[in-house]
PDB file of N, CA and C in Angstrom:
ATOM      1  N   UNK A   1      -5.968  -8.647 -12.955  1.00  0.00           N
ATOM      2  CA  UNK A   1      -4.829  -7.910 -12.488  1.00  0.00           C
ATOM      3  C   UNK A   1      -4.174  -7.207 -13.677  1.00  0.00           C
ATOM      4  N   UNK A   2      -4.239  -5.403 -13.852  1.00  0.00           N
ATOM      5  CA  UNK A   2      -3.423  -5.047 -14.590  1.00  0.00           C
ATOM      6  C   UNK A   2      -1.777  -4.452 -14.129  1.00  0.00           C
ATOM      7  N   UNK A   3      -0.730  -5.403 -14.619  1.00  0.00           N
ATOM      8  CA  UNK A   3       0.230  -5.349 -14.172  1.00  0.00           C
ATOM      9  C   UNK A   3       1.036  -3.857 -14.965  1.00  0.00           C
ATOM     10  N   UNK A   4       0.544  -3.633 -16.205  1.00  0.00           N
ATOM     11  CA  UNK A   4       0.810  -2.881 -16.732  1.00  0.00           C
ATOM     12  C   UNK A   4       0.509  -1.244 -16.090  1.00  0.00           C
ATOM     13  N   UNK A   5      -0.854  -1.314 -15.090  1.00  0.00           N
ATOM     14  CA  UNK A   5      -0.973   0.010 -14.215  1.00  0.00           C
ATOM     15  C   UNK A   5      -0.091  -0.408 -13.486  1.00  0.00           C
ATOM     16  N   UNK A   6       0.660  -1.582 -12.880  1.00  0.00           N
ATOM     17  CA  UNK A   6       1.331  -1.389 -11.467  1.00  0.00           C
ATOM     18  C   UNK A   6       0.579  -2.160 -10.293  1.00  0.00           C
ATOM     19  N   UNK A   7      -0.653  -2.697 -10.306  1.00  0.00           N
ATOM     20  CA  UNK A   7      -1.415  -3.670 -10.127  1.00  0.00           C
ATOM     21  C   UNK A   7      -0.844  -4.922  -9.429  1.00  0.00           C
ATOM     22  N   UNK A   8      -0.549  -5.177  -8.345  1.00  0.00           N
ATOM     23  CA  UNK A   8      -0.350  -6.465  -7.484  1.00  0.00           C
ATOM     24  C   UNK A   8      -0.898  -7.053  -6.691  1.00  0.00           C
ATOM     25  N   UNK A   9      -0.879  -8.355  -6.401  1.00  0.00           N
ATOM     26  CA  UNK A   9      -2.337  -8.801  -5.649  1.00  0.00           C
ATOM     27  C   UNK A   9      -1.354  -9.243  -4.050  1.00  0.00           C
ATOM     28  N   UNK A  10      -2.096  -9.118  -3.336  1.00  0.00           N
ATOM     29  CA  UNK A  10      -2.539  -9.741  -2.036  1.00  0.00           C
ATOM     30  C   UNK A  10      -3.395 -10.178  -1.280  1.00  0.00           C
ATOM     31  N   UNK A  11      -3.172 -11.350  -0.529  1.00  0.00           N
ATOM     32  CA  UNK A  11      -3.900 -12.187  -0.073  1.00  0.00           C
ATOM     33  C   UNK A  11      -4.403 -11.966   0.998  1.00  0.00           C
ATOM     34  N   UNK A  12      -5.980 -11.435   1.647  1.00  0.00           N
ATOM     35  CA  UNK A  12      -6.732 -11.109   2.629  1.00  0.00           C
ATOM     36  C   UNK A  12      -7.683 -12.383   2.873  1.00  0.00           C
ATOM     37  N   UNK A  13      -7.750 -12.716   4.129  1.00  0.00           N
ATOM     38  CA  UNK A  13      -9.065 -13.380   4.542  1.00  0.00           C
ATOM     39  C   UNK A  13      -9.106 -14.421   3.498  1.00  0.00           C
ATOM     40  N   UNK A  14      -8.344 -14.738   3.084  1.00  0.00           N
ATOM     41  CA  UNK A  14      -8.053 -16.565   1.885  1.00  0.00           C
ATOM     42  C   UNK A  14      -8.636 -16.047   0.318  1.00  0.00           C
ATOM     43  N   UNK A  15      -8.870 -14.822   0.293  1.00  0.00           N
ATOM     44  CA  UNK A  15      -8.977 -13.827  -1.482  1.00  0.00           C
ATOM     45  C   UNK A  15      -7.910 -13.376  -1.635  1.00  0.00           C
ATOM     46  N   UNK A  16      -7.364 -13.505  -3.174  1.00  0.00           N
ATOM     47  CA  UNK A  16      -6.607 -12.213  -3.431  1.00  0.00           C
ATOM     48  C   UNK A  16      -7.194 -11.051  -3.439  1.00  0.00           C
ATOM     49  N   UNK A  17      -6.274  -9.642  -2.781  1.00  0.00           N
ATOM     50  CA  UNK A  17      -6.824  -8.888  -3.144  1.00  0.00           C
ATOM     51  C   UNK A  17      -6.218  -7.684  -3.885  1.00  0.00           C
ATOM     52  N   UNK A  18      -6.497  -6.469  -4.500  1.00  0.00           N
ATOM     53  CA  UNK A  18      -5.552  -5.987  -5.386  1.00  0.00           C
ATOM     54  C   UNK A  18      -5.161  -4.637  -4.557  1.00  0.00           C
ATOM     55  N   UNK A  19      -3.983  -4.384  -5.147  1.00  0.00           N
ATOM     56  CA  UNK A  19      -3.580  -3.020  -4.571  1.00  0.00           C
ATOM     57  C   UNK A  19      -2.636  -2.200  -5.555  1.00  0.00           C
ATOM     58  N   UNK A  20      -2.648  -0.899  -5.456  1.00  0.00           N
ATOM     59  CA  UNK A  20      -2.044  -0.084  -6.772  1.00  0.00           C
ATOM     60  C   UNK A  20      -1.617   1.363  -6.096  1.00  0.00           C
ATOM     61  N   UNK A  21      -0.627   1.731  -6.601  1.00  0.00           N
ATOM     62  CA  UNK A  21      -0.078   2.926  -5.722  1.00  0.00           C
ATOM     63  C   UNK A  21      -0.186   4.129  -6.943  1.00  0.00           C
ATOM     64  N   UNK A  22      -1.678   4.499  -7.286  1.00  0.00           N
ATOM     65  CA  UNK A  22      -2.170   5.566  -7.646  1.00  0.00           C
ATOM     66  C   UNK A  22      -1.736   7.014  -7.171  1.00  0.00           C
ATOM     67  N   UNK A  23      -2.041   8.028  -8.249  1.00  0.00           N
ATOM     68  CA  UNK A  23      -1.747   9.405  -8.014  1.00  0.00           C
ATOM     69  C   UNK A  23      -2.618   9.460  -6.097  1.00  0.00           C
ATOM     70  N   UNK A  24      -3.730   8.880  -6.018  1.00  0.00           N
ATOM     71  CA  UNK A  24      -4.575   9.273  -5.082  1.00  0.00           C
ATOM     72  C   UNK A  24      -3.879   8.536  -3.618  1.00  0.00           C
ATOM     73  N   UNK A  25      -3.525   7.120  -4.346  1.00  0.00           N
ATOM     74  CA  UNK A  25      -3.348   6.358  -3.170  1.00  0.00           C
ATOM     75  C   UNK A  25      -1.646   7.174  -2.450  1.00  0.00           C
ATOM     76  N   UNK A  26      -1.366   7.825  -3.342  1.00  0.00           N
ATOM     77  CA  UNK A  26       0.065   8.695  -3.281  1.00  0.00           C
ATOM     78  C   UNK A  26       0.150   9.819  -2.048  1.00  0.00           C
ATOM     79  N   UNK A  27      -0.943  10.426  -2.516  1.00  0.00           N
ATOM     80  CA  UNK A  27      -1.530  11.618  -1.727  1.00  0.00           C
ATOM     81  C   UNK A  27      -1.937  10.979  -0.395  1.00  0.00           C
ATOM     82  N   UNK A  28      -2.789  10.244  -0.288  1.00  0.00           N
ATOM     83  CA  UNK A  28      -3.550   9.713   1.087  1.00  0.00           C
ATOM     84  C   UNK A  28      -2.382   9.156   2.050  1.00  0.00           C
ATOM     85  N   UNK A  29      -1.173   8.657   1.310  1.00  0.00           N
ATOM     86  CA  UNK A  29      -0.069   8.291   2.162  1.00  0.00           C
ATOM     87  C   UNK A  29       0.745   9.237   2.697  1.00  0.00           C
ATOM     88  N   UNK A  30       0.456   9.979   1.978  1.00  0.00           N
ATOM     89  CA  UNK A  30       1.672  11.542   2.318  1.00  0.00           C
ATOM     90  C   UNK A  30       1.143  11.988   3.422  1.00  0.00           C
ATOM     91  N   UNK A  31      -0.677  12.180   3.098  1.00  0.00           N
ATOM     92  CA  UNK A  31      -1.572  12.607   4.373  1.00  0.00           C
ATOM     93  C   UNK A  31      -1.002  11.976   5.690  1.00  0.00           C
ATOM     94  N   UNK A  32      -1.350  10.774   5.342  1.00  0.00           N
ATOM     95  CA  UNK A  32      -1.420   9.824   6.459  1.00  0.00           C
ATOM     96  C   UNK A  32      -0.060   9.687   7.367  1.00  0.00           C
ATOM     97  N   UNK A  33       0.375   9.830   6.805  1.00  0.00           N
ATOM     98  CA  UNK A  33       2.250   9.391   7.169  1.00  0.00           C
ATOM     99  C   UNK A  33       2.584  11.125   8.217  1.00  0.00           C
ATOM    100  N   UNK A  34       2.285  12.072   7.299  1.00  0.00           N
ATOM    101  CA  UNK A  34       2.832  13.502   7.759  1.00  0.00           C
ATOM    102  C   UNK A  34       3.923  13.726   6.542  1.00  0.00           C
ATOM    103  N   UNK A  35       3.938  13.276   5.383  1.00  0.00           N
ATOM    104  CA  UNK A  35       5.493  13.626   5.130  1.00  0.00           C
ATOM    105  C   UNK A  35       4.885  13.865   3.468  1.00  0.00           C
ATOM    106  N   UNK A  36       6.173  14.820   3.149  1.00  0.00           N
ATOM    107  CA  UNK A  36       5.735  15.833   2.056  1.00  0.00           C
ATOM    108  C   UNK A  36       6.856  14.968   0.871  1.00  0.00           C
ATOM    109  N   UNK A  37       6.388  13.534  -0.378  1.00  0.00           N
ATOM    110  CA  UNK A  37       7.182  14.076  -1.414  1.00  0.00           C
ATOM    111  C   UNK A  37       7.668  12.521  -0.808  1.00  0.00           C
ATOM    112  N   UNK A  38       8.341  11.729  -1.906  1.00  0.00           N
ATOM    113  CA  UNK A  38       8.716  10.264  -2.336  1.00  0.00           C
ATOM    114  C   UNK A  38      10.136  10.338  -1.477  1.00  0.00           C
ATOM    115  N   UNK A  39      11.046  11.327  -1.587  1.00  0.00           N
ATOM    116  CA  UNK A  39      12.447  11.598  -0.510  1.00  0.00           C
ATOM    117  C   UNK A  39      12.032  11.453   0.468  1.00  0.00           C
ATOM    118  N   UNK A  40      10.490  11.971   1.418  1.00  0.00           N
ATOM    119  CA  UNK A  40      10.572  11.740   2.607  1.00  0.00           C
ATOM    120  C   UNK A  40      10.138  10.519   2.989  1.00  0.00           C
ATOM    121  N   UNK A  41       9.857  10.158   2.208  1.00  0.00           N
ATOM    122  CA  UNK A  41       8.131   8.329   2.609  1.00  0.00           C
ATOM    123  C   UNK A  41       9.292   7.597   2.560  1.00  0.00           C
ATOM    124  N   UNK A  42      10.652   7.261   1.811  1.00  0.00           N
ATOM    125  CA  UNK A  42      11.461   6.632   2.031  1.00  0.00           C
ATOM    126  C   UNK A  42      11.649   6.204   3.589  1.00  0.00           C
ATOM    127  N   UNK A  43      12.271   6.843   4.087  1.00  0.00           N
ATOM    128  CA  UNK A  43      13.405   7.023   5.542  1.00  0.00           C
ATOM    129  C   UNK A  43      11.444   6.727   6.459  1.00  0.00           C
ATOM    130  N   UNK A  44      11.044   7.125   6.151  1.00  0.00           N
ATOM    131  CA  UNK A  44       9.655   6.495   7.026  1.00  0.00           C
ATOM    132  C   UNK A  44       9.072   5.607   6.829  1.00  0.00           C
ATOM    133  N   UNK A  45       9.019   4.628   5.653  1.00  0.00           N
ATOM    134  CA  UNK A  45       8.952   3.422   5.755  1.00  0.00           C
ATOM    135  C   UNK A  45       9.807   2.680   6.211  1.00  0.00           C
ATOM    136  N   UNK A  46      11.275   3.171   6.170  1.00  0.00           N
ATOM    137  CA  UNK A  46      11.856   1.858   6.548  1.00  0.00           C
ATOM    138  C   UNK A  46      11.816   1.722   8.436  1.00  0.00           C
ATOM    139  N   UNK A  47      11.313   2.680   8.775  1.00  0.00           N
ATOM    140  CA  UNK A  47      11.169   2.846  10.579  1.00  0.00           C
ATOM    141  C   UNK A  47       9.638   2.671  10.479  1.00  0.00           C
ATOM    142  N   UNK A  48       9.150   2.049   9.786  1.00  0.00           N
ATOM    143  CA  UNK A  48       7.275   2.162  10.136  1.00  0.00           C
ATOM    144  C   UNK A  48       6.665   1.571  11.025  1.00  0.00           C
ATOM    145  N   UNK A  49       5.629   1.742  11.864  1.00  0.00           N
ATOM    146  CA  UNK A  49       5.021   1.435  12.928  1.00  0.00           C
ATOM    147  C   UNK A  49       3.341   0.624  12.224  1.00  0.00           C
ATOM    148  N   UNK A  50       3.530  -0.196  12.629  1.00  0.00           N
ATOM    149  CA  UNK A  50       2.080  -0.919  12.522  1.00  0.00           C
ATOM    150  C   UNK A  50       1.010  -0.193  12.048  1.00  0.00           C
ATOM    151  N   UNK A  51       0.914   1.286  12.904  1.00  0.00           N
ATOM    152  CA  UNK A  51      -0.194   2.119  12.423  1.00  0.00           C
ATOM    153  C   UNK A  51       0.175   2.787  10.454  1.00  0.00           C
ATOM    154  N   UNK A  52       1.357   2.930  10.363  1.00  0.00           N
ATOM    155  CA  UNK A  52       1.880   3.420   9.441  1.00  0.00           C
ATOM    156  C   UNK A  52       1.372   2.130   8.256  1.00  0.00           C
ATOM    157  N   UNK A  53       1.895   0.624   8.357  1.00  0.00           N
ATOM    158  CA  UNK A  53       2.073  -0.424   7.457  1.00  0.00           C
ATOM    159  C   UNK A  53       0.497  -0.204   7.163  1.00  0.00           C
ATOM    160  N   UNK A  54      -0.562   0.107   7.836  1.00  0.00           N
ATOM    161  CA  UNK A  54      -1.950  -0.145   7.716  1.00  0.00           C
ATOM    162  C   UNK A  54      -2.323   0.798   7.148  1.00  0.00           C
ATOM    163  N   UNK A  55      -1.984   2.080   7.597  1.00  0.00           N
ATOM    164  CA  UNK A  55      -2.781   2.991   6.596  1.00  0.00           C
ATOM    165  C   UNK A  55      -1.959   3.167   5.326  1.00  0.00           C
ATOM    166  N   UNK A  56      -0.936   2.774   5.428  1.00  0.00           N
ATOM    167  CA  UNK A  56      -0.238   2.542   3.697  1.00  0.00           C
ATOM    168  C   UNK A  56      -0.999   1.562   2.993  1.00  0.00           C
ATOM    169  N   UNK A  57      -1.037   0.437   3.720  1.00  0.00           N
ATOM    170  CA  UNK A  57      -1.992  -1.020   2.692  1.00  0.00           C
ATOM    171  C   UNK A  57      -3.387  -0.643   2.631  1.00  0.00           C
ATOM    172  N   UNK A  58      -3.905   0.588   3.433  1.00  0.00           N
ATOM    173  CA  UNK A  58      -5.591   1.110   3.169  1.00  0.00           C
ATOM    174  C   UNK A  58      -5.390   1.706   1.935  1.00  0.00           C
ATOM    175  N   UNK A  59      -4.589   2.490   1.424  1.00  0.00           N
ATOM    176  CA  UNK A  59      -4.396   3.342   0.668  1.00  0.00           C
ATOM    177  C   UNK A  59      -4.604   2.863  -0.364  1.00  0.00           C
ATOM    178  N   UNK A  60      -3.470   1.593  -0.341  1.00  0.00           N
ATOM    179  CA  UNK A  60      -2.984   1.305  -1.796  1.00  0.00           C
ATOM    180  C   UNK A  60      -4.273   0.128  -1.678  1.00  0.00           C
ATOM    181  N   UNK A  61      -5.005  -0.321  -1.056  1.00  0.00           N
ATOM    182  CA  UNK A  61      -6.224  -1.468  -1.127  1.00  0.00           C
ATOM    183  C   UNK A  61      -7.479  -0.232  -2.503  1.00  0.00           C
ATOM    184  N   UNK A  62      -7.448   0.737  -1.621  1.00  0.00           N
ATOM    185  CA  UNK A  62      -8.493   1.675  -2.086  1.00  0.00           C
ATOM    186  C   UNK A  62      -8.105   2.294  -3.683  1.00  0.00           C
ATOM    187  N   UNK A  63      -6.592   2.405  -4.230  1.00  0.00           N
ATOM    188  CA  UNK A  63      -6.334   2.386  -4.961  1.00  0.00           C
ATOM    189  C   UNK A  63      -6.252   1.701  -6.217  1.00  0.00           C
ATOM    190  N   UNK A  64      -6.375   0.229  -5.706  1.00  0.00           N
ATOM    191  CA  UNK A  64      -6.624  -0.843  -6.381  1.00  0.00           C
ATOM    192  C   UNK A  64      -8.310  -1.530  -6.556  1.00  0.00           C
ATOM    193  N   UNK A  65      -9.517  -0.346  -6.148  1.00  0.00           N
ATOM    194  CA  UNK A  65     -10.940  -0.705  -5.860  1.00  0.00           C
ATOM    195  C   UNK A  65     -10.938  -1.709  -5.050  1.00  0.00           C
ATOM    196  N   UNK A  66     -10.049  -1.858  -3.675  1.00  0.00           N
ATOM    197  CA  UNK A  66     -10.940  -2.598  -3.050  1.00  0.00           C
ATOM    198  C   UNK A  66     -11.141  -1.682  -2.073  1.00  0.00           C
ATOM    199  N   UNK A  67     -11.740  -2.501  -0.952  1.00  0.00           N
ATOM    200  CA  UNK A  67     -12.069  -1.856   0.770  1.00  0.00           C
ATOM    201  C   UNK A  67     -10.836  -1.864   1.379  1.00  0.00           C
ATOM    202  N   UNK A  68     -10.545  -0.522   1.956  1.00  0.00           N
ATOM    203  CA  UNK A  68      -9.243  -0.207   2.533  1.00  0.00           C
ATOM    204  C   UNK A  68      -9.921  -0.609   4.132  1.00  0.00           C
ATOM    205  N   UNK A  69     -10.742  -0.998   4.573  1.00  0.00           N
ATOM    206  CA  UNK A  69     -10.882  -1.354   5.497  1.00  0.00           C
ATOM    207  C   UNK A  69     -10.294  -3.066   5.991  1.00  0.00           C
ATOM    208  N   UNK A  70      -9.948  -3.829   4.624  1.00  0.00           N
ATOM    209  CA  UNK A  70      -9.498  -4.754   4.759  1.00  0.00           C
ATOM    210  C   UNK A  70      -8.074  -4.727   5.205  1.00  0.00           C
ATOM    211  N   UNK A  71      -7.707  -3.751   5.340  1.00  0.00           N
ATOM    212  CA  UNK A  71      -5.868  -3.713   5.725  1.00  0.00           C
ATOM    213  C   UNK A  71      -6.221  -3.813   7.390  1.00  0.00           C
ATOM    214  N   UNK A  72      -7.002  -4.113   7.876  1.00  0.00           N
ATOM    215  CA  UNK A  72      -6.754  -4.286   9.201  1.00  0.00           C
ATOM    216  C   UNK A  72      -6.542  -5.841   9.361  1.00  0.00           C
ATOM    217  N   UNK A  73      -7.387  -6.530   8.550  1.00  0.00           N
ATOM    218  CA  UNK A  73      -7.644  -7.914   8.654  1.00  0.00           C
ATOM    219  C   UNK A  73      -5.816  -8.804   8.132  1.00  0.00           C
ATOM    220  N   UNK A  74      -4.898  -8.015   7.314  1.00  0.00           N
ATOM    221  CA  UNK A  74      -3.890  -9.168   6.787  1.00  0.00           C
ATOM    222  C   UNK A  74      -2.900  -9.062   7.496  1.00  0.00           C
ATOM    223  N   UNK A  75      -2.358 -10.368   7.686  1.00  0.00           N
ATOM    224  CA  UNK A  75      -1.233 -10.561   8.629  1.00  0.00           C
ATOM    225  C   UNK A  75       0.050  -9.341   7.915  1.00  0.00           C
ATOM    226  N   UNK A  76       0.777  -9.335   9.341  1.00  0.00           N
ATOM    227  CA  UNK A  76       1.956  -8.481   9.156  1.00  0.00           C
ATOM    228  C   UNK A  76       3.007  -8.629   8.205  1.00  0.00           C
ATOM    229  N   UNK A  77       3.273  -9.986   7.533  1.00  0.00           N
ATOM    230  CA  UNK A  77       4.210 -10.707   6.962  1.00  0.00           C
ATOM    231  C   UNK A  77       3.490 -10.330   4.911  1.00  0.00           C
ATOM    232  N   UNK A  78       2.448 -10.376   5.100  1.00  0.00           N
ATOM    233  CA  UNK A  78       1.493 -10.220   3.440  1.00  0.00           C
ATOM    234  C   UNK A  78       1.308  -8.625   3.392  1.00  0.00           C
ATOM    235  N   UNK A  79       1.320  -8.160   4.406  1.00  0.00           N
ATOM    236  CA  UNK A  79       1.067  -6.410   4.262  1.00  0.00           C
ATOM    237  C   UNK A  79       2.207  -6.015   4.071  1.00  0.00           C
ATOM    238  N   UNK A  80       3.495  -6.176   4.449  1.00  0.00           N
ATOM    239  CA  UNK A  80       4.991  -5.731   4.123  1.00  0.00           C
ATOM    240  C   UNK A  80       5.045  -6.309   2.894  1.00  0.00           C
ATOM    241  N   UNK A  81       4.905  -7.564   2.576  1.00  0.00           N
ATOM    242  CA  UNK A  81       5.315  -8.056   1.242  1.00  0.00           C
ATOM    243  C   UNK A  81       4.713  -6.841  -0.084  1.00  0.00           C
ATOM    244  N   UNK A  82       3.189  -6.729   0.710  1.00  0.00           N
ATOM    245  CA  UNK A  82       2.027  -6.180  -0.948  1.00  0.00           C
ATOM    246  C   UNK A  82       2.601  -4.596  -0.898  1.00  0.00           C
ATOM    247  N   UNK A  83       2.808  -4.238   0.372  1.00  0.00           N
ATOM    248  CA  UNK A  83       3.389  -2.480   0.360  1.00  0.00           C
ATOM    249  C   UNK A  83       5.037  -2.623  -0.650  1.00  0.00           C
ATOM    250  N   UNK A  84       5.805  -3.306  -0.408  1.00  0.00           N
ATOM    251  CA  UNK A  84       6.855  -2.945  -1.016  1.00  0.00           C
ATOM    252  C   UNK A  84       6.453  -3.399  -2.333  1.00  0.00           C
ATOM    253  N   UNK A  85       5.730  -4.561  -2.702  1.00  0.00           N
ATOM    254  CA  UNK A  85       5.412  -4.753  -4.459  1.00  0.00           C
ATOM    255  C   UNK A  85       4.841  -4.085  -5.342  1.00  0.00           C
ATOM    256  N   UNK A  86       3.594  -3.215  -4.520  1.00  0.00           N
ATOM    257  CA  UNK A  86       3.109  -2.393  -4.848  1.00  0.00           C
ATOM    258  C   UNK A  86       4.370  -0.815  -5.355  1.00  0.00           C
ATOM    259  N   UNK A  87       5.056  -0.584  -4.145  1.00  0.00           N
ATOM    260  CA  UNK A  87       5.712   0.732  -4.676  1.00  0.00           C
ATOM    261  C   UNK A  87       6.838   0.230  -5.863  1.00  0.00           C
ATOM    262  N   UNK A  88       7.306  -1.079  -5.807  1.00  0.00           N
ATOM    263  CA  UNK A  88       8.329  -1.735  -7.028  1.00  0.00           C
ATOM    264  C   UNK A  88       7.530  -1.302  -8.259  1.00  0.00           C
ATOM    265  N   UNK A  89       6.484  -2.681  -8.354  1.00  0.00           N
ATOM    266  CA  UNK A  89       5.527  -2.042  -9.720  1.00  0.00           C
ATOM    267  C   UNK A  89       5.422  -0.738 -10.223  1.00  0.00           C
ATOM    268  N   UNK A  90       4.808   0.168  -9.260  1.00  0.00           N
ATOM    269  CA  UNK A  90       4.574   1.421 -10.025  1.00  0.00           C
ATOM    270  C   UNK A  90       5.633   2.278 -10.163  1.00  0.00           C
ATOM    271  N   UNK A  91       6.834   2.045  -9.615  1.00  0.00           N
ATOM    272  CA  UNK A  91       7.791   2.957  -9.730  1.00  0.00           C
ATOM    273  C   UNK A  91       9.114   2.334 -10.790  1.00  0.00           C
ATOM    274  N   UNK A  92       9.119   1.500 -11.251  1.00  0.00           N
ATOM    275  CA  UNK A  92       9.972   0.525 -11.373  1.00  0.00           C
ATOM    276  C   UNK A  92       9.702   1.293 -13.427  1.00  0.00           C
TER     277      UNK A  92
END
């Protein structure tokens, strides 16, 4: 785990797994979401819909080299936790 990129782990399927809110994983959320720019992803995370929490934790899974296909598999309670640690770390 490099904490120094911004690097935080979460726990999938009884592994940690890593996640990182990269230039890329940045972009793919903006995609994903509809919304242009860090002012707008605010006010839409805090109203996010299940579909939203997942393709945010794909993002930032894929950002961190793992399989963003694993964000389907982690409970609702570890995917809110790793999405907000993730944007703390790298923005912080």
């Amino acid at each position: 785990m490099n904490t120094a990129r911004g690097e935080v782990s979460i726990e999938i399927d009884g592994a940690p797994r890593r996640l990182c809110l990269t230039l890329g994983a940045l972009a793919e959320i903006e995609g994903a979401l509809a919304v242009n720019g860090l002012e707008a992803l605010g006010p839409r995370m805090r109203a996010a819909s299940a579909g939203d929490l997942a393709a945010v934790l794909a993002a930032l899974l894929r950002g961190g080299g793992e399989d963003g296909a694993l964000a389907a598999r982690a409970s609702p309670g570890a995917a809110a936790r790793g999405v907000a640690e993730a944007f703390r770390a790298a923005l912080l």
